[in-house]
PDB file of N, CA and C in Angstrom:
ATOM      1  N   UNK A   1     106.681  85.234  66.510  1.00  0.00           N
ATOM      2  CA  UNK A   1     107.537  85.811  67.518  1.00  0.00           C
ATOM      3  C   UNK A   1     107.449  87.326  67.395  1.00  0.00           C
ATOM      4  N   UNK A   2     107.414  87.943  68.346  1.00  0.00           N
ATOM      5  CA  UNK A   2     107.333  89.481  68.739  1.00  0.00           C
ATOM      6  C   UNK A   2     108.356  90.210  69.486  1.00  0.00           C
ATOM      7  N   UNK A   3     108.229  90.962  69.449  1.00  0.00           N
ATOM      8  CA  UNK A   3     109.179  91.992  70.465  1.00  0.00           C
ATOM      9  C   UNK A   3     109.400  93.507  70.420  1.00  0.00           C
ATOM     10  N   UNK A   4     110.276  93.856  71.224  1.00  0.00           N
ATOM     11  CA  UNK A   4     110.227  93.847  72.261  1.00  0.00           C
ATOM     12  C   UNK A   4     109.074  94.063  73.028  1.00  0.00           C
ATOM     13  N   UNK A   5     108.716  93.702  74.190  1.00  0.00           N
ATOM     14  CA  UNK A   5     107.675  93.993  74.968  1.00  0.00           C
ATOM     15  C   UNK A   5     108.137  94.916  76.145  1.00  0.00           C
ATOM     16  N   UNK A   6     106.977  95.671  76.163  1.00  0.00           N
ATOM     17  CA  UNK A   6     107.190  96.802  77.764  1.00  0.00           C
ATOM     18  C   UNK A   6     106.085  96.366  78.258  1.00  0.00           C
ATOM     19  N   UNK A   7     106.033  96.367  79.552  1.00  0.00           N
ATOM     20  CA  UNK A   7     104.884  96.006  80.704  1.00  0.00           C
ATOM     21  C   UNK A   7     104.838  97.106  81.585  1.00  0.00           C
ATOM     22  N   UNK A   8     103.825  98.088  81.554  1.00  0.00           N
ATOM     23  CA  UNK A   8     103.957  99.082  82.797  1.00  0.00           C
ATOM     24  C   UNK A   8     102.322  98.803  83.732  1.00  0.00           C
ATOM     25  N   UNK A   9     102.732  99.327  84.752  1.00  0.00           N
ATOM     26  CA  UNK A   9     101.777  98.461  85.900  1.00  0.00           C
ATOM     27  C   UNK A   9     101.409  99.954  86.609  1.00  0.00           C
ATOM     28  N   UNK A  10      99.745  99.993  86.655  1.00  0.00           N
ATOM     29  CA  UNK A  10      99.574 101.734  87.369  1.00  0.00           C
ATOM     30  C   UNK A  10      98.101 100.906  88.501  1.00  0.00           C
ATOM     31  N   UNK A  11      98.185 102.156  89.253  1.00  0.00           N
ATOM     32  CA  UNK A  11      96.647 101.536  90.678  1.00  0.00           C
ATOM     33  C   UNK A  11      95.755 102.529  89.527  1.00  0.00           C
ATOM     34  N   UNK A  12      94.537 101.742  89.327  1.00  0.00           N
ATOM     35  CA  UNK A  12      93.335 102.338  89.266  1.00  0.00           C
ATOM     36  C   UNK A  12      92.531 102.381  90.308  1.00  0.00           C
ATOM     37  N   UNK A  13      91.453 103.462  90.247  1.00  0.00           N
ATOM     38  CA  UNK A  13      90.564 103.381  91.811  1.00  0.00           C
ATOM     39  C   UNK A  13      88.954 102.849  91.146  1.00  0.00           C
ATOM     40  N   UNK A  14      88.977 102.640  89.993  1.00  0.00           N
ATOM     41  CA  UNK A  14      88.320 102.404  89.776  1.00  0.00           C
ATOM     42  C   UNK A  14      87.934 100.488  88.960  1.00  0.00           C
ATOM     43  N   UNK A  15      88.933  99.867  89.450  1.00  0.00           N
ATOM     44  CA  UNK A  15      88.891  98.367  89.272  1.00  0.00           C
ATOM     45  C   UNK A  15      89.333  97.843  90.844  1.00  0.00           C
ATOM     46  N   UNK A  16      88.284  96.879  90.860  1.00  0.00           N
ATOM     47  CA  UNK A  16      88.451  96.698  92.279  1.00  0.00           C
ATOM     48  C   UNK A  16      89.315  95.485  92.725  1.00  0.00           C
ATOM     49  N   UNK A  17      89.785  95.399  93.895  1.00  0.00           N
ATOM     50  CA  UNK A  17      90.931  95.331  94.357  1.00  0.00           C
ATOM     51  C   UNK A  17      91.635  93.313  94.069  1.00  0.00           C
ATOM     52  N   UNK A  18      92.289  92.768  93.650  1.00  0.00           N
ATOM     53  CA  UNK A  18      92.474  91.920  93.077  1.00  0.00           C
ATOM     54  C   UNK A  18      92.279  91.331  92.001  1.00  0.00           C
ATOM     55  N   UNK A  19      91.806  92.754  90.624  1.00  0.00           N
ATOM     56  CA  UNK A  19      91.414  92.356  89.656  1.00  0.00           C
ATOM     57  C   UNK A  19      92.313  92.854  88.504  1.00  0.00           C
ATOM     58  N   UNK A  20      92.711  93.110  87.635  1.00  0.00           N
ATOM     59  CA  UNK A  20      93.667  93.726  86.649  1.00  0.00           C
ATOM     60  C   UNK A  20      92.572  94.339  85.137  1.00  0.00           C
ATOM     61  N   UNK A  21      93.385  95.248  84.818  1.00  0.00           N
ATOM     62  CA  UNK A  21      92.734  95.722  83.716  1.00  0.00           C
ATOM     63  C   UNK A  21      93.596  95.006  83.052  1.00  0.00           C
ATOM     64  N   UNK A  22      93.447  95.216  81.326  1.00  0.00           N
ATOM     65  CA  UNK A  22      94.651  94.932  80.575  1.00  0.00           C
ATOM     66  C   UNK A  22      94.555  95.463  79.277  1.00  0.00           C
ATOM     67  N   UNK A  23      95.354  96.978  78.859  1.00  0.00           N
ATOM     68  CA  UNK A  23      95.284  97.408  77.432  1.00  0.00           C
ATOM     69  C   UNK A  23      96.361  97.317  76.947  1.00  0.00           C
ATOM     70  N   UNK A  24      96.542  97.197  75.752  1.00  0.00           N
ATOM     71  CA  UNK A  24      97.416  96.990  74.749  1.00  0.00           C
ATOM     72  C   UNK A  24      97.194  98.448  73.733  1.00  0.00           C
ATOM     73  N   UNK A  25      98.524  98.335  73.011  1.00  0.00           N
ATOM     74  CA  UNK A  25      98.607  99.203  71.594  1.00  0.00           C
ATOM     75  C   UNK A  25      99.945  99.029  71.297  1.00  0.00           C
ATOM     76  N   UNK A  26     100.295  99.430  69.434  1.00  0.00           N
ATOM     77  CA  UNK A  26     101.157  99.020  69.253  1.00  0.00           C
ATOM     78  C   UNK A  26     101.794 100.185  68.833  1.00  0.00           C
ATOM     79  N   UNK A  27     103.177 100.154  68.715  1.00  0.00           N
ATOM     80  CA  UNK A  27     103.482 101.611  68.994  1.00  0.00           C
ATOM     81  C   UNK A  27     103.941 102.218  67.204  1.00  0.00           C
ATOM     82  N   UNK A  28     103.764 103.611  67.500  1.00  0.00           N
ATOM     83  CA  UNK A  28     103.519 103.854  65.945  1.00  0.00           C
ATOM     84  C   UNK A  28     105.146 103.151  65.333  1.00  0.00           C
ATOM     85  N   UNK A  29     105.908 103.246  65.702  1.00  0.00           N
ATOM     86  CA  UNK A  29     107.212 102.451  64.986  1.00  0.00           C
ATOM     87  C   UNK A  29     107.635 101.293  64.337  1.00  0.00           C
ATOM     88  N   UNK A  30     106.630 100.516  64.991  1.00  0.00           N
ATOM     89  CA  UNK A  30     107.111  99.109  64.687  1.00  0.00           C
ATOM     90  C   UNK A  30     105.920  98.600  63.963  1.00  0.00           C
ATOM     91  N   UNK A  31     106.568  97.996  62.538  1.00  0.00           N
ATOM     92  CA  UNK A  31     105.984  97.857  61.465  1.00  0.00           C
ATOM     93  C   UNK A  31     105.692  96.098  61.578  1.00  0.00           C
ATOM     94  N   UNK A  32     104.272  95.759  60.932  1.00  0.00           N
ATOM     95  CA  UNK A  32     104.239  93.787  61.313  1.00  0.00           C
ATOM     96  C   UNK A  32     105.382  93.514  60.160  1.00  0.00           C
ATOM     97  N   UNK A  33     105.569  94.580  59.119  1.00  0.00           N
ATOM     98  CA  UNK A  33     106.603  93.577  57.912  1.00  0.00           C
ATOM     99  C   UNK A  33     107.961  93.122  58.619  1.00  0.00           C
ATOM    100  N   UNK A  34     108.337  93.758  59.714  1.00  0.00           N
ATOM    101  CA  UNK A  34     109.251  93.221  60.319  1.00  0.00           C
ATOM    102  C   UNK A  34     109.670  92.106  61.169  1.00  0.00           C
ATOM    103  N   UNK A  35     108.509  91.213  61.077  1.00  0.00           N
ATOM    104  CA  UNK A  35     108.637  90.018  61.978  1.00  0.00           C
ATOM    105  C   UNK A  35     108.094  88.917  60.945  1.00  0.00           C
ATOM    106  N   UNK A  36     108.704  88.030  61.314  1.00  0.00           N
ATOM    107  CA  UNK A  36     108.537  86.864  60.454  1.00  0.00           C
ATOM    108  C   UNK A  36     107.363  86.059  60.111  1.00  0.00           C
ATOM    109  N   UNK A  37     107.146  85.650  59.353  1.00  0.00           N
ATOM    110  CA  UNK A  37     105.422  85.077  58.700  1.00  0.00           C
ATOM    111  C   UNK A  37     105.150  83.526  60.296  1.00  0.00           C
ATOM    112  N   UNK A  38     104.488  83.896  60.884  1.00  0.00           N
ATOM    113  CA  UNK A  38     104.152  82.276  61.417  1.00  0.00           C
ATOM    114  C   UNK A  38     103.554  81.104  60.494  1.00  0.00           C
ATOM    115  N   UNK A  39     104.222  80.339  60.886  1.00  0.00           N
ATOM    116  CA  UNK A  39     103.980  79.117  59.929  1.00  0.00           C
ATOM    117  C   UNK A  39     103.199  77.997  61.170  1.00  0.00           C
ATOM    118  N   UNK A  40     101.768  77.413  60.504  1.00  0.00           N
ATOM    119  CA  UNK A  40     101.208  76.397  61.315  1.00  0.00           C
ATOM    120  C   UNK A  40     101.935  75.022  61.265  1.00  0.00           C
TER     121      UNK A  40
END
């Protein structure tokens, strides 16, 4: 489990039209020791 999430949405002119980019990064604050171990 993760969180919080932000989603921001911008027009590129350079991806064409019905297609989506998609980047990620994680922000310098939030540390992984803070979320709980996943268990299979």
């Amino acid at each position: 489990m993760g969180g919080p999430l932000a989603v921001h949405v911008s027009r590129a002119d350079d991806v064409p039209g019905g297609r989506y980019r998609v980047a990620s990064r994680v922000l310098p604050h939030v540390r992984a020791d803070g979320f709980p171990r996943a268990t299979p």
